[in-house]
Each structure stands twice: as structure tokens, then as C-alpha cells.
N, C-alpha and C. Protein backbone atom coordinates (compact mmCIF):
# COMPACT_ATOMS: atom_id res chain seq x y z
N UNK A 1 0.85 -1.20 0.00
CA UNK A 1 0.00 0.00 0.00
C UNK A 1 0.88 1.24 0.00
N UNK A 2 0.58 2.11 -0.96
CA UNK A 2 1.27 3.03 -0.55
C UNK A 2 1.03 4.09 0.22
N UNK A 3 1.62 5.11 0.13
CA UNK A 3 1.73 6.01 1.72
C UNK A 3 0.48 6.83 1.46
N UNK A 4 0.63 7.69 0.85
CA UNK A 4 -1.00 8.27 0.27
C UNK A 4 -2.04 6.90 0.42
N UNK A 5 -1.91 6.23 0.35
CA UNK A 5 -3.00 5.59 0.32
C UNK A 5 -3.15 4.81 2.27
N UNK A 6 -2.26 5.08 2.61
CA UNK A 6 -1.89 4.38 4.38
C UNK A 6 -3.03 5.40 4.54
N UNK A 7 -2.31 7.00 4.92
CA UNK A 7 -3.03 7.99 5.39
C UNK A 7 -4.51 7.87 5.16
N UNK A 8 -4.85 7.79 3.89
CA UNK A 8 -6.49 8.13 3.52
C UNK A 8 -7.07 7.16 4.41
N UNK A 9 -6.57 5.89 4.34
CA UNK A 9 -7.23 4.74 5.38
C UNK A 9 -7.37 5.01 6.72
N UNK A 10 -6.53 5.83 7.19
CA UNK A 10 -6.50 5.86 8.52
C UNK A 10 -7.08 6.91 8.98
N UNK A 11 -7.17 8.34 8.02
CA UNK A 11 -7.81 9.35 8.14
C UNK A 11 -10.05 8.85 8.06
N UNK A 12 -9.88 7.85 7.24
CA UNK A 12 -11.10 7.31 7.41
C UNK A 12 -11.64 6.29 8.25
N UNK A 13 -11.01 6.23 8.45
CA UNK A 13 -11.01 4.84 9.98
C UNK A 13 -11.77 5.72 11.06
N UNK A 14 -13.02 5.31 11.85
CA UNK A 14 -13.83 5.81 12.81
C UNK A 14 -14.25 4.79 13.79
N UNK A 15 -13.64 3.92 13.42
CA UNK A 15 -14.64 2.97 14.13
C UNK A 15 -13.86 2.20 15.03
N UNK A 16 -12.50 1.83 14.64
CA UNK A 16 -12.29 1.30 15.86
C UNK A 16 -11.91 2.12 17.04
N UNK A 17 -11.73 3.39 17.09
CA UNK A 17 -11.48 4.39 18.50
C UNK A 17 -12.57 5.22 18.67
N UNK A 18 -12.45 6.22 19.42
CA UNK A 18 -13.75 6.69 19.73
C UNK A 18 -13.23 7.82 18.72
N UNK A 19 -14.03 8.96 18.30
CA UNK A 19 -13.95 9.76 17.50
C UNK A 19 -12.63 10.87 18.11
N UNK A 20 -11.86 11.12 17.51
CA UNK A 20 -10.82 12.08 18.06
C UNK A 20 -10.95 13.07 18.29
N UNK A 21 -11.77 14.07 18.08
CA UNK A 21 -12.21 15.49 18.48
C UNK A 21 -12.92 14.58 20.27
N UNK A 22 -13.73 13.97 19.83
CA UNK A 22 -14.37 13.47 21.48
C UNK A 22 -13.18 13.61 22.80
N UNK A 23 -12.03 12.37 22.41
CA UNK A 23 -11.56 12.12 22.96
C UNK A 23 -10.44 13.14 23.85
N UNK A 24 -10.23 13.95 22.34
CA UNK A 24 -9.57 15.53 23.32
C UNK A 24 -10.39 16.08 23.80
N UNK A 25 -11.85 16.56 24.13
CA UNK A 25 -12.41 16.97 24.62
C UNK A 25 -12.16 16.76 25.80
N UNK A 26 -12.33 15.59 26.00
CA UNK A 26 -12.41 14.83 27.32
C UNK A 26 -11.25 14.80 27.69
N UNK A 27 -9.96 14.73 27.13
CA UNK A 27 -8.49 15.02 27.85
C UNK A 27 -8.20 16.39 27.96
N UNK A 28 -8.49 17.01 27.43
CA UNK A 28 -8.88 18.94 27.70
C UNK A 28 -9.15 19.04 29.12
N UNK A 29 -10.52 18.70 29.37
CA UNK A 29 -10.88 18.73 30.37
C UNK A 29 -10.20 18.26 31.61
N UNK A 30 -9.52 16.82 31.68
CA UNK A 30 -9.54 16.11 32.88
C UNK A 30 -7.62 17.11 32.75
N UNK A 31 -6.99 17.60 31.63
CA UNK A 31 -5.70 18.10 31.69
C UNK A 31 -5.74 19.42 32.55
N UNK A 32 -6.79 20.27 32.26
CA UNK A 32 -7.40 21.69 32.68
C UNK A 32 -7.28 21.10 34.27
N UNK A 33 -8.55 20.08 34.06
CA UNK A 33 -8.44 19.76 36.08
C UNK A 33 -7.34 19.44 36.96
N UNK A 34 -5.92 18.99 36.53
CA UNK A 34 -5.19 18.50 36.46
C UNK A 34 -4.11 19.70 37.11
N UNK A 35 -3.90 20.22 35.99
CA UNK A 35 -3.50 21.72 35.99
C UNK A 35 -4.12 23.02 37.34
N UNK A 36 -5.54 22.95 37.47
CA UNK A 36 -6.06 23.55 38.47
C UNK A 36 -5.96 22.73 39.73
N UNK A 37 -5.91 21.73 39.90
CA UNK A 37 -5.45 20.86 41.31
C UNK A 37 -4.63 21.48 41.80
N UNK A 38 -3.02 21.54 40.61
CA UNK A 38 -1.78 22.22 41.37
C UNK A 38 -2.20 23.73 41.59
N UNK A 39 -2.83 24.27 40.36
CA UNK A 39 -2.89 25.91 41.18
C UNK A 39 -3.39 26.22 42.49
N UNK A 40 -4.56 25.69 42.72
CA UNK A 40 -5.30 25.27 44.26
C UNK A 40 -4.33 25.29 45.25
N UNK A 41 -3.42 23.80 45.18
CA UNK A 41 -3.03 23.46 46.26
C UNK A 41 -1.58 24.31 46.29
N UNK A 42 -1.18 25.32 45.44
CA UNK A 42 -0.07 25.34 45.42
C UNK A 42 0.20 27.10 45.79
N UNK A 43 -0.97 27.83 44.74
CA UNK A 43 -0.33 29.01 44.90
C UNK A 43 -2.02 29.74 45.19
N UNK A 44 -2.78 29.54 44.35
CA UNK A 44 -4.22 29.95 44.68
C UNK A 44 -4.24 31.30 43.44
N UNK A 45 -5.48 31.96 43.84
CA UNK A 45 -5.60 33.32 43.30
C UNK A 45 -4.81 34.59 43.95
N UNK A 46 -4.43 35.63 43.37
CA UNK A 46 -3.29 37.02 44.13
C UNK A 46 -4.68 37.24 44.88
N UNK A 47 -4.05 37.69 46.03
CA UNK A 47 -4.94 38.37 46.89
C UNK A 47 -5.72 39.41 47.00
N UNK A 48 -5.33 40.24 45.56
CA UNK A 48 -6.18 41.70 45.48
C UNK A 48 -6.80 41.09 43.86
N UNK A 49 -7.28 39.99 43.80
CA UNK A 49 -7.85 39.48 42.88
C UNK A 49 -9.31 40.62 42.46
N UNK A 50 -10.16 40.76 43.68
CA UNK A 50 -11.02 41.29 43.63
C UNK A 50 -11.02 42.62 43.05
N UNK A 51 -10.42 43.54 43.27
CA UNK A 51 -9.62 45.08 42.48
C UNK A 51 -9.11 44.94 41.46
N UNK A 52 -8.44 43.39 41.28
CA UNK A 52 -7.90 43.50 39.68
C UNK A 52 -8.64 43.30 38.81
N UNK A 53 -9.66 42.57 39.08
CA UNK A 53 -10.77 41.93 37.88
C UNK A 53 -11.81 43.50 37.25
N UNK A 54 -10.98 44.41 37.73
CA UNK A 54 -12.04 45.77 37.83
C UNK A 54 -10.84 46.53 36.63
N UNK A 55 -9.68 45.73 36.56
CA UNK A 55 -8.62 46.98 35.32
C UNK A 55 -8.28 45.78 34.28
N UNK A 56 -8.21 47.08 33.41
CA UNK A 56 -8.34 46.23 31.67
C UNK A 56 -6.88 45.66 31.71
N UNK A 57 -5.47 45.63 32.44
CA UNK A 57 -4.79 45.05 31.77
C UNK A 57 -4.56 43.48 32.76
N UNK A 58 -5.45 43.05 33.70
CA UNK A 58 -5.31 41.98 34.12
C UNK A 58 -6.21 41.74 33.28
N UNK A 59 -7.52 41.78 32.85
CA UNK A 59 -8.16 41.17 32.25
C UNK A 59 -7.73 40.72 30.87
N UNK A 60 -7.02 41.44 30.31
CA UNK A 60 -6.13 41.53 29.25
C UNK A 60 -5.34 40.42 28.80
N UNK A 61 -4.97 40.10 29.90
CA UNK A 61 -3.91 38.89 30.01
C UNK A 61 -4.82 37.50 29.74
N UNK A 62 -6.05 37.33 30.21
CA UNK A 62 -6.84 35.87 30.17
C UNK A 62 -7.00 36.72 28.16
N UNK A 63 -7.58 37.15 27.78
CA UNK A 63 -7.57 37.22 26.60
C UNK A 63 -6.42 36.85 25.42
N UNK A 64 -5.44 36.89 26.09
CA UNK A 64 -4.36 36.22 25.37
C UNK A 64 -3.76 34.63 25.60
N UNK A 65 -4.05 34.83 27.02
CA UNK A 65 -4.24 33.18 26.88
C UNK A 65 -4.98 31.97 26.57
N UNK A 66 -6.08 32.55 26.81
CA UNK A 66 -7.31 31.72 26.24
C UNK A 66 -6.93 32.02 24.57
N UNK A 67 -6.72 33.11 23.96
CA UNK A 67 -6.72 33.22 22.52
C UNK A 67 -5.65 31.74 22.29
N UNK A 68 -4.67 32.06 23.17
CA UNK A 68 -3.66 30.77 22.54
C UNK A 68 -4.06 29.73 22.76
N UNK A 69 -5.13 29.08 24.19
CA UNK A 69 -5.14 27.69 24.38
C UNK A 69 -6.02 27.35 23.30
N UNK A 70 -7.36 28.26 22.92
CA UNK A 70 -8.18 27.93 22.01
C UNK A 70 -7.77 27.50 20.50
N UNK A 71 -6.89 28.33 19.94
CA UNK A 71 -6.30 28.30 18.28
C UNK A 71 -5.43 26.90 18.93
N UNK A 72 -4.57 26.47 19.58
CA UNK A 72 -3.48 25.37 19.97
C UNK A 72 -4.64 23.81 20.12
N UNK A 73 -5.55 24.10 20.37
CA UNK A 73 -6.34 23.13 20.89
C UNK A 73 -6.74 22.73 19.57
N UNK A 74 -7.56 23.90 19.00
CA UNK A 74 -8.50 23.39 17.47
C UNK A 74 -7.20 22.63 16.78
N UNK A 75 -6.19 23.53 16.49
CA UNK A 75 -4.82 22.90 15.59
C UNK A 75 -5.02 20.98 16.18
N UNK A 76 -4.24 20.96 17.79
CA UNK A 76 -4.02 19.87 17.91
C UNK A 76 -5.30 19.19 17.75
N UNK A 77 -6.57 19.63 17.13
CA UNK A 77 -7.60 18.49 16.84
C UNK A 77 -7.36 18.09 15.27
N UNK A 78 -6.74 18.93 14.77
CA UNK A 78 -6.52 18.93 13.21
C UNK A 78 -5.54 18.23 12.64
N UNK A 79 -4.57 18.14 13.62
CA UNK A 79 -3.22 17.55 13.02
C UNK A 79 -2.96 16.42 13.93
N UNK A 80 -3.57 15.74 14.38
CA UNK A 80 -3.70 14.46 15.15
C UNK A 80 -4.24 13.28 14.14
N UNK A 81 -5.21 14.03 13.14
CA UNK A 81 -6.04 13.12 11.91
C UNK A 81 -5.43 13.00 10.48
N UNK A 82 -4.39 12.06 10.15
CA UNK A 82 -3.93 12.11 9.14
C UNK A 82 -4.54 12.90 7.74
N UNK A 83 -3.91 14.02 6.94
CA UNK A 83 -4.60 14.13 5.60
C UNK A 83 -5.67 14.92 6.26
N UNK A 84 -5.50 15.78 7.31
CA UNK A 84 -6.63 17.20 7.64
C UNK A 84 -5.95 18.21 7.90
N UNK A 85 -6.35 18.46 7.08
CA UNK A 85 -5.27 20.28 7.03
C UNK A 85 -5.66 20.76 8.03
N UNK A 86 -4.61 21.96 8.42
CA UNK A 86 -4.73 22.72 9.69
C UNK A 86 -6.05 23.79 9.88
N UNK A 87 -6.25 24.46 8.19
CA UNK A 87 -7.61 25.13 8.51
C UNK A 87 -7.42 26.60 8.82
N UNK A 88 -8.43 27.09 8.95
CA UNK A 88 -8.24 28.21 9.66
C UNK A 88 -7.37 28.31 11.42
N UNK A 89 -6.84 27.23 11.92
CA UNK A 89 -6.49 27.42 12.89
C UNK A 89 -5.43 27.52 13.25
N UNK A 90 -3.97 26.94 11.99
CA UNK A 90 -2.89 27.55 12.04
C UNK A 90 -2.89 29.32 11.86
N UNK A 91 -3.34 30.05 11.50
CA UNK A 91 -3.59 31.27 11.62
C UNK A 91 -3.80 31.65 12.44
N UNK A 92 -4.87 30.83 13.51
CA UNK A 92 -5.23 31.58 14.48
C UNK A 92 -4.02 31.51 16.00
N UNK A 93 -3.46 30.81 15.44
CA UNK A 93 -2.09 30.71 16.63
C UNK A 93 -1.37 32.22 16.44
N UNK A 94 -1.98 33.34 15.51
CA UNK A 94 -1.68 34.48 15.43
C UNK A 94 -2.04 35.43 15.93
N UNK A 95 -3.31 35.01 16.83
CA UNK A 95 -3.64 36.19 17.23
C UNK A 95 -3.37 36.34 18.98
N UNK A 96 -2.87 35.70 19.35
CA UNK A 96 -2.25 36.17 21.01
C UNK A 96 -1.68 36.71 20.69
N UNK A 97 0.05 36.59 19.75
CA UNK A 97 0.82 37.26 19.55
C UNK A 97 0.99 38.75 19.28
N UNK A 98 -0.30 38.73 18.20
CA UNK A 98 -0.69 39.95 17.69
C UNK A 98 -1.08 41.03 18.89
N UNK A 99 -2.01 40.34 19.02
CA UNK A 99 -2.78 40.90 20.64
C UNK A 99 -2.14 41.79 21.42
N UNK A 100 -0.76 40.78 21.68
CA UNK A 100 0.45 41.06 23.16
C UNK A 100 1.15 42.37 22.19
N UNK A 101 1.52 42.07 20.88
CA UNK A 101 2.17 43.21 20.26
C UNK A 101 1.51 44.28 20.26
N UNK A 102 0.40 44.53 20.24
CA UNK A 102 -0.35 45.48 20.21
C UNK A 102 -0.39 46.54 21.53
N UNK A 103 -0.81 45.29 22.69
CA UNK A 103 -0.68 46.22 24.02
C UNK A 103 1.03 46.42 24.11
N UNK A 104 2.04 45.99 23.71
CA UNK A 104 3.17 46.48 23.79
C UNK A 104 3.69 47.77 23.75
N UNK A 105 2.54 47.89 22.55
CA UNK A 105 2.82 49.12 22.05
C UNK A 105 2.37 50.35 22.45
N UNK A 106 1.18 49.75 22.77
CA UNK A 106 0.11 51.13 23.65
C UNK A 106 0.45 51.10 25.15
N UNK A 107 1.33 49.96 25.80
CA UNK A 107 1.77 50.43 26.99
C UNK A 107 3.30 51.44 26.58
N UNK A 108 4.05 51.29 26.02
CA UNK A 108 4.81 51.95 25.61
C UNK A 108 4.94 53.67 25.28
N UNK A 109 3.51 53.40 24.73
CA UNK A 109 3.23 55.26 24.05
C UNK A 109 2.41 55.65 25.67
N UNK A 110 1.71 55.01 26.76
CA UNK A 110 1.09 55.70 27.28
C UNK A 110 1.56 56.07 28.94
N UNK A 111 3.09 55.21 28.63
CA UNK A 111 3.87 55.19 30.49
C UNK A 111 5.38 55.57 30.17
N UNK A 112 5.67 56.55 31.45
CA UNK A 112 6.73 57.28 30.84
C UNK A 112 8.17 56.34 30.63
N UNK A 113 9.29 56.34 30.24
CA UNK A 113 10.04 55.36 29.79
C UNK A 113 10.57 55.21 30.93
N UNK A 114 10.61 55.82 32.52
CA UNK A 114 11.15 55.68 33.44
C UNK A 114 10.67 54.29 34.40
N UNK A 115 9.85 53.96 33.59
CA UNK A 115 8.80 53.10 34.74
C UNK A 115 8.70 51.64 33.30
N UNK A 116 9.32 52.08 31.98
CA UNK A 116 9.52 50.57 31.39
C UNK A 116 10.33 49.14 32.03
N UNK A 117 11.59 49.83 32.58
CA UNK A 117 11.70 48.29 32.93
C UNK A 117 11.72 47.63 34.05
N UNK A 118 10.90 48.41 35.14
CA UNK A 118 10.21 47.79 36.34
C UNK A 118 9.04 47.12 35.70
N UNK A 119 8.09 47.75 34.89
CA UNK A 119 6.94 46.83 34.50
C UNK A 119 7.63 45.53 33.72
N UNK A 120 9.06 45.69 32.72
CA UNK A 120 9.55 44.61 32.18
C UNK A 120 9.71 43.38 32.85
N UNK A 121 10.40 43.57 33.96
CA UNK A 121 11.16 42.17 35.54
C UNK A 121 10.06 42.24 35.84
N UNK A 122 9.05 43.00 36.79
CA UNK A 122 7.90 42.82 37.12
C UNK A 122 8.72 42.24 38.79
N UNK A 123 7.78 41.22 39.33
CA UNK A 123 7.97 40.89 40.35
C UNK A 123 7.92 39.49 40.58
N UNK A 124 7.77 38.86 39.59
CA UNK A 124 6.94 37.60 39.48
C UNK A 124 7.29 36.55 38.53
N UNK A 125 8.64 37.16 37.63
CA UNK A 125 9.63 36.39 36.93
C UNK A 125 9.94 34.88 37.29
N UNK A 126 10.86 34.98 38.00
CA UNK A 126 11.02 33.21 38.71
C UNK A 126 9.37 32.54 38.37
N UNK A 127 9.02 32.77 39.25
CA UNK A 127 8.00 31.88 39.61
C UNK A 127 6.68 31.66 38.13
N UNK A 128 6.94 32.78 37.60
CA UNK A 128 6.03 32.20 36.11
C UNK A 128 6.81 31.66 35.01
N UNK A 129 8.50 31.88 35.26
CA UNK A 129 9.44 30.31 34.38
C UNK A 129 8.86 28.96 34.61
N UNK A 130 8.58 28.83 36.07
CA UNK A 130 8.88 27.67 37.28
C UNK A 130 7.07 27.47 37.18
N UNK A 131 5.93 28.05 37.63
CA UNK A 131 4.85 27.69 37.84
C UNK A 131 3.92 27.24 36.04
N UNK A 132 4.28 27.67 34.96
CA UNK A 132 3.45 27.53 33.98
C UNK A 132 3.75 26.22 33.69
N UNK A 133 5.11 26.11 33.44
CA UNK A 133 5.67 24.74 32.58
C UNK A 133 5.25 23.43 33.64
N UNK A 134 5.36 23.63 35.46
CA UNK A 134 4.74 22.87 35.96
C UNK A 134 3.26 22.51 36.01
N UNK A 135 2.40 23.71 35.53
CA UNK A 135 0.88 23.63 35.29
C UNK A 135 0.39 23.15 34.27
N UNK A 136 1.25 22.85 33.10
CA UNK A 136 1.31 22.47 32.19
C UNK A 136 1.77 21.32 31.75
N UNK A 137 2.15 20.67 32.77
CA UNK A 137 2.97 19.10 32.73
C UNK A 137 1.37 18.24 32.59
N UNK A 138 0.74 18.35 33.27
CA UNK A 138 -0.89 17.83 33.28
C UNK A 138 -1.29 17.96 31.81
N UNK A 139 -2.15 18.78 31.70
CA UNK A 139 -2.47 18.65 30.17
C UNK A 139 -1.43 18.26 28.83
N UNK A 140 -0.26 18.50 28.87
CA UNK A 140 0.73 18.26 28.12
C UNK A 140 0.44 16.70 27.78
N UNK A 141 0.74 16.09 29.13
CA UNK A 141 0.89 14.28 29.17
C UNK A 141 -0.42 14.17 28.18
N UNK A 142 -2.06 14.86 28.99
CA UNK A 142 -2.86 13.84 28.45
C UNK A 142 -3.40 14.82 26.86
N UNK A 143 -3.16 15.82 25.85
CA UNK A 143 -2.62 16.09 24.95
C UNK A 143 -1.93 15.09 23.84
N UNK A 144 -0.84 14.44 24.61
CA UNK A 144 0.00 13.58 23.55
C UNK A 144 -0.35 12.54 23.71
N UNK A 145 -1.38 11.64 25.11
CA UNK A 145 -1.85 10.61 25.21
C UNK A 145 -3.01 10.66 23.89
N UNK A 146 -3.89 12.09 23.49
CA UNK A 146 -4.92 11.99 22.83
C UNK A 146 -4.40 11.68 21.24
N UNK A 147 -3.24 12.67 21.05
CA UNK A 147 -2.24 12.21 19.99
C UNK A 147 -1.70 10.98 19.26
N UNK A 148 -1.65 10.37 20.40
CA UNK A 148 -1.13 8.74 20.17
C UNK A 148 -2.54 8.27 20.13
N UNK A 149 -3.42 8.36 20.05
CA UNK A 149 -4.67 7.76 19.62
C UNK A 149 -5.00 7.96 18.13
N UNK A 150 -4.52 8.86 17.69
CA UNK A 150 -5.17 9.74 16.14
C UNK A 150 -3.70 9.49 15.64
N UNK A 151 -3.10 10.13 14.89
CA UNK A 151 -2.09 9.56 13.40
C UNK A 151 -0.81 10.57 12.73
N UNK A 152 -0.61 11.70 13.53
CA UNK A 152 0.10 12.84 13.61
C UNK A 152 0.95 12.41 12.75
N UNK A 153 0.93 13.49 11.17
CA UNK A 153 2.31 13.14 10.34
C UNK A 153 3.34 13.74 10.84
N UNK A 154 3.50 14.72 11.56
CA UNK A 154 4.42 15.06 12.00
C UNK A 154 4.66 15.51 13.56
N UNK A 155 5.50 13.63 13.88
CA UNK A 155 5.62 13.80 15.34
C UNK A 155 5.86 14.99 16.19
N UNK A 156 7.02 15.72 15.67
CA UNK A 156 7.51 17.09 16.64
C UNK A 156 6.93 18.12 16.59
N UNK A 157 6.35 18.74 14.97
CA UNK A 157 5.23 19.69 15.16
C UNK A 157 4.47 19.16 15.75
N UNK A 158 3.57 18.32 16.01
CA UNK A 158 2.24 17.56 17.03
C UNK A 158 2.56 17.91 18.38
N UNK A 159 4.13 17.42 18.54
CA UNK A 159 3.84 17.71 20.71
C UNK A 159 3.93 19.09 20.36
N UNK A 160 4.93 20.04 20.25
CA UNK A 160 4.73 21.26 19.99
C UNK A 160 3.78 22.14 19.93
N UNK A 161 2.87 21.37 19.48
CA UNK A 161 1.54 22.24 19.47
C UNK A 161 0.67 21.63 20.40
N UNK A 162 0.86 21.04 20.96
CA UNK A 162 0.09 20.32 22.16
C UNK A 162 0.83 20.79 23.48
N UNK A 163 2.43 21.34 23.24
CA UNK A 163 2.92 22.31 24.50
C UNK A 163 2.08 23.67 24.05
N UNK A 164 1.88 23.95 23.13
CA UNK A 164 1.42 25.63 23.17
C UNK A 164 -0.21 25.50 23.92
N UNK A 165 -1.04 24.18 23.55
CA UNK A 165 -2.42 24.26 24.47
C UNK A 165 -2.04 24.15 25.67
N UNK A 166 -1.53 23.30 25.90
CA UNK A 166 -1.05 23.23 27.18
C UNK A 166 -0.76 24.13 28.23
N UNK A 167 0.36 24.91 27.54
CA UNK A 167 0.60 26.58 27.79
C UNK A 167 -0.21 27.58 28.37
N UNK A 168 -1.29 27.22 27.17
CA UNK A 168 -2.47 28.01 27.47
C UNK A 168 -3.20 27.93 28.19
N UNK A 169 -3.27 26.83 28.39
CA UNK A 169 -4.28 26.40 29.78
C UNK A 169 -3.51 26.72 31.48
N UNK A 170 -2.23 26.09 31.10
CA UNK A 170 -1.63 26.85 32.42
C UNK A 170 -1.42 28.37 32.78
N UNK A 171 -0.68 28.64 31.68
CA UNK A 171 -1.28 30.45 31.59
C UNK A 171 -2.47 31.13 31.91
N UNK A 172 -3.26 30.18 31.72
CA UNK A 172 -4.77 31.26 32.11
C UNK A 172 -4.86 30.89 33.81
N UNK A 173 -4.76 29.48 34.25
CA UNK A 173 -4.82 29.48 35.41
C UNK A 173 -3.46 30.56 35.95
N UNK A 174 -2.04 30.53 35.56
CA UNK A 174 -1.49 31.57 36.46
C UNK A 174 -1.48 33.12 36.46
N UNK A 175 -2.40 33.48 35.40
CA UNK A 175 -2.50 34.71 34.95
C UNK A 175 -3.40 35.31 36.37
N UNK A 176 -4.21 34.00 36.77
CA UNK A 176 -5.13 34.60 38.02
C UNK A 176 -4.37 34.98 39.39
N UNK A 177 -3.14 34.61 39.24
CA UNK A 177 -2.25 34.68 40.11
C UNK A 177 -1.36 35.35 40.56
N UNK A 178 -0.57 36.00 38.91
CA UNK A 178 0.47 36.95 38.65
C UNK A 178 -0.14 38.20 39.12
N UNK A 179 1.06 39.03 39.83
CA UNK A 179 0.66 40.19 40.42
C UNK A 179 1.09 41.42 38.92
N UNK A 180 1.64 40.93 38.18
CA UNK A 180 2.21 41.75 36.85
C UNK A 180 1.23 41.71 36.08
N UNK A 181 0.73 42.50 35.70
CA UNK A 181 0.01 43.18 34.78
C UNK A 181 0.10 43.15 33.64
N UNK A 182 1.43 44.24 33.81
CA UNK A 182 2.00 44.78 32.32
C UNK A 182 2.42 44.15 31.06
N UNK A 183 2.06 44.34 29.85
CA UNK A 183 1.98 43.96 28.54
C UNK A 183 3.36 43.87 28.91
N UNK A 184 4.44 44.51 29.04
CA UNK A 184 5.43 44.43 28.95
C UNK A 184 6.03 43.09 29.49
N UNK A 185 5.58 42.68 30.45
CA UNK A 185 5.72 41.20 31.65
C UNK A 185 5.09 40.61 30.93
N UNK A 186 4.42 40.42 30.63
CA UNK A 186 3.87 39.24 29.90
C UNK A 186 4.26 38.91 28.89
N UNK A 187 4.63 39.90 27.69
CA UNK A 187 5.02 39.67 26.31
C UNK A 187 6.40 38.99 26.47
N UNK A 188 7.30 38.94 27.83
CA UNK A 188 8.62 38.83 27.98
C UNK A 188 8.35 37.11 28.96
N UNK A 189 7.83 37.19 29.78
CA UNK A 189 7.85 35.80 30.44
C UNK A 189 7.07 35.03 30.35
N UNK A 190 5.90 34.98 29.80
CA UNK A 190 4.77 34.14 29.87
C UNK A 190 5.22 33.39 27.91
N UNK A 191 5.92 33.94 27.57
CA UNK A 191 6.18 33.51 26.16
C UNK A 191 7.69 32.30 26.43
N UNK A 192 8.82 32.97 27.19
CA UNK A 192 9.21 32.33 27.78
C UNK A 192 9.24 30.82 28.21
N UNK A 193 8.22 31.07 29.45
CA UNK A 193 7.68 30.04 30.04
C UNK A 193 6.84 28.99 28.82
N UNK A 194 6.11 29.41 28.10
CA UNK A 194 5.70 28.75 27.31
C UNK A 194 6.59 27.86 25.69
N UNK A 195 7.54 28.20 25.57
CA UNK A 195 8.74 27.72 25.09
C UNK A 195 9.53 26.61 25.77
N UNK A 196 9.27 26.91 26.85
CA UNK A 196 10.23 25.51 27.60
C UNK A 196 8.76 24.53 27.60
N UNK A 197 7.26 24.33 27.47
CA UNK A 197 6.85 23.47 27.14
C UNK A 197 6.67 22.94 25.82
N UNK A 198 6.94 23.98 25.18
CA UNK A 198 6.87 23.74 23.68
C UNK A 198 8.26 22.50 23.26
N UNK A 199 9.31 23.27 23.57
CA UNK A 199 10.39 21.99 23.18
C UNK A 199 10.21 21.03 23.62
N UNK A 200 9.69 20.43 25.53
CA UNK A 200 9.22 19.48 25.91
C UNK A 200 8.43 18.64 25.09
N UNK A 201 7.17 19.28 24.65
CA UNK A 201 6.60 18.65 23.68
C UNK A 201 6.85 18.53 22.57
N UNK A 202 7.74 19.54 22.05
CA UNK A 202 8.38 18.63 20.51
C UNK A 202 8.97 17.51 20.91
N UNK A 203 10.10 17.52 21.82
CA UNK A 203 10.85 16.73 21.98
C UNK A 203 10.26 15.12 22.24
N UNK A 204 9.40 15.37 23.36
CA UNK A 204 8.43 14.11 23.80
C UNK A 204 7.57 13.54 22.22
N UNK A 205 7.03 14.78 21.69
CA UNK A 205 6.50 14.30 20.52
C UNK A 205 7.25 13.56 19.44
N UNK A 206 8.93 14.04 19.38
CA UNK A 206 9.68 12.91 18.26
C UNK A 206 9.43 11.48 18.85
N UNK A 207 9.38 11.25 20.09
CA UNK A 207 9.65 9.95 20.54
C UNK A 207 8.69 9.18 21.17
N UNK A 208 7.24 9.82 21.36
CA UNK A 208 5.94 8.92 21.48
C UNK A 208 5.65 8.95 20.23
N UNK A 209 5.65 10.29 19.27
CA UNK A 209 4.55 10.13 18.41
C UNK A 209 4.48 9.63 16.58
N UNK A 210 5.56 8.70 16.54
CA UNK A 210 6.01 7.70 15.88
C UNK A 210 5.49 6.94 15.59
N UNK A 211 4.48 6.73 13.73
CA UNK A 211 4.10 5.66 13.53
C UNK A 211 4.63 4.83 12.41
């Protein structure tokens, strides 16, 4: 058989697993819970949570992360199914970025340059290297567990993009946490932090996701 012809078979194959969009659903979920266990027991919500949920640039921040877990998620439903193009959702892995560039810019034009690179370090550096990529070890695993169910032509892009949902999902839980605000902190460590799961999951992905 040849290879074009492997894929089409397998891209049509439904029946012996459960449907693959299902099955990430359901590892989404139990990865998310997974992920919020450790935030719970570990660090919780910042304490002036209540005052922050009242200014646009904490809120700001779940908008960019959710933008990424959402576009990372649809992708890894797309490229798990042999012979299904990415879609509109490789694109959409464009718009956090965009997003963060944007407030970069408008924090930039609207705070005087004396006060850029305290908002840059922020306060909260260490611990959002150290807390995402650990919040993210949860969904990551069950991500590439959903992976190895479906047919990924390409092992290392696959974990890769299953570290960027991942990412995202831990990001939004520590975003509730981070006392940094600033576009500037975020565009600098939360991208960061999300890079050291990304190689994880390429890396993990050359070597589970091998067929």
C-alpha cells in the first residue's frame, strides 16, 4: 500500500477508537483539572484578585491566553487526523501574539520610559518560568496521550503544538495569580515560560509520536 494511500485509510477509519475530536475533549478537560489541582493546592488566586478583575490590563492577560489555548487546541484536533489540514487554525495561533504586540505598544506610548523596565522584571519572573511549565505538565501528558490515539504526520510539530495548548491552559490558570500586569511582563515571560513546554513537547513528541 502506498503512503497516500496508508493515510487516507487511517484518516477514514472511525470505528475502531472513539472519534478524536471526542476524545480531546475529554483530555482537555480532565488536563485543565489536572492543571487547576496544582494551582489550588499550590499558589491559589493574588490576593487583590477582587480590584484586579475591575482593570483592563489583568483582564487583558486571560484574553491572550485563552486566545492561545483555544487556536493550539482546534490545531491539535486537526493535526492528530492524518490528511486534515490545519484550517483556519494555524492562523489563528496568530492572534495572542498579535494581541500582546499590540498592548506592547500602547503600553509603551502611554507610560513614561522611566517606569519601562520595572513593569519589564515585574515581580513575578522566577516563579512564572517555574509555575506555567509545571501547570502544564498535566495537560501536556494527556494532549500527547490523545495524539497517540489519532495519526500525527508530523511527530515534533504535534507535541509542539500540544505544549502551546497546554501553555495556554496553564497560563490562564497563572494569569489569576500573577501580580504583573504589564503587557510588557507578559510579552517577555509568559512567552518564555511557554517555550520551555513547547520543546518538551516537541521533543516528547519525536519519541511517542512515531508511527
Amino acid at each position: 500500500m502506498k503512503t497516500d494511500d496508508l493515510i487516507k485509510a487511517l484518516a477514514e477509519d472511525t470505528t475502531v477508537r472513539w472519534r478524536f475530536g471526542s476524545i480531546l475533549a475529554g483530555a482537555t478537560v480532565v488536563g485543565a483539572l489536572v492543571a487547576a489541582a496544582i494551582f489550588f493546592a499550590g499558589i491559589g488566586f493574588r490576593p487583590d484578585i477582587a480590584h484586579a478583575v475591575e482593570t483592563a490590563r489583568f483582564l487583558f492577560k486571560f484574553v491572550v491566553t485563552l486566545a492561545l489555548a483555544i487556536a493550539a487546541i482546534g490545531l491539535v484536533a486537526r493535526i492528530g487526523r492524518p490528511g486534515v489540514p490545519a484550517g483556519r487554525w494555524g492562523p489563528a495561533l496568530a492572534v495572542a501574539p498579535v494581541l500582546l504586540g499590540v498592548a506592547v505598544i500602547a503600553e509603551l506610548a502611554v507610560m513614561p520610559p522611566s517606569t519601562w523596565e520595572a513593569r519589564w522584571i515585574g515581580t513575578n519572573a522566577p516563579y512564572c518560568l517555574s509555575l506555567i511549565p509545571l501547570m502544564a505538565a498535566g495537560p501536556l501528558a494527556c494532549m500527547l496521550f490523545v495524539l497517540r490515539q489519532g495519526a500525527p504526520q508530523r511527530p515534533g510539530l504535534s507535541g509542539a503544538v500540544a505544549g502551546l495548548a497546554a501553555s495556554g491552559i496553564a497560563a490562564t490558570l497563572y494569569a489569576s495569580h500573577c501580580p504583573d500586569d504589564s503587557p510588557l511582563f507578559v510579552a517577555t515571560w509568559y512567552p518564555i515560560a511557554t517555550g520551555i513546554v513547547v520543546l518538551a513537547g516537541y521533543l516528547l513528541g519525536r519519541r511517542l509520536l512515531r508511527w
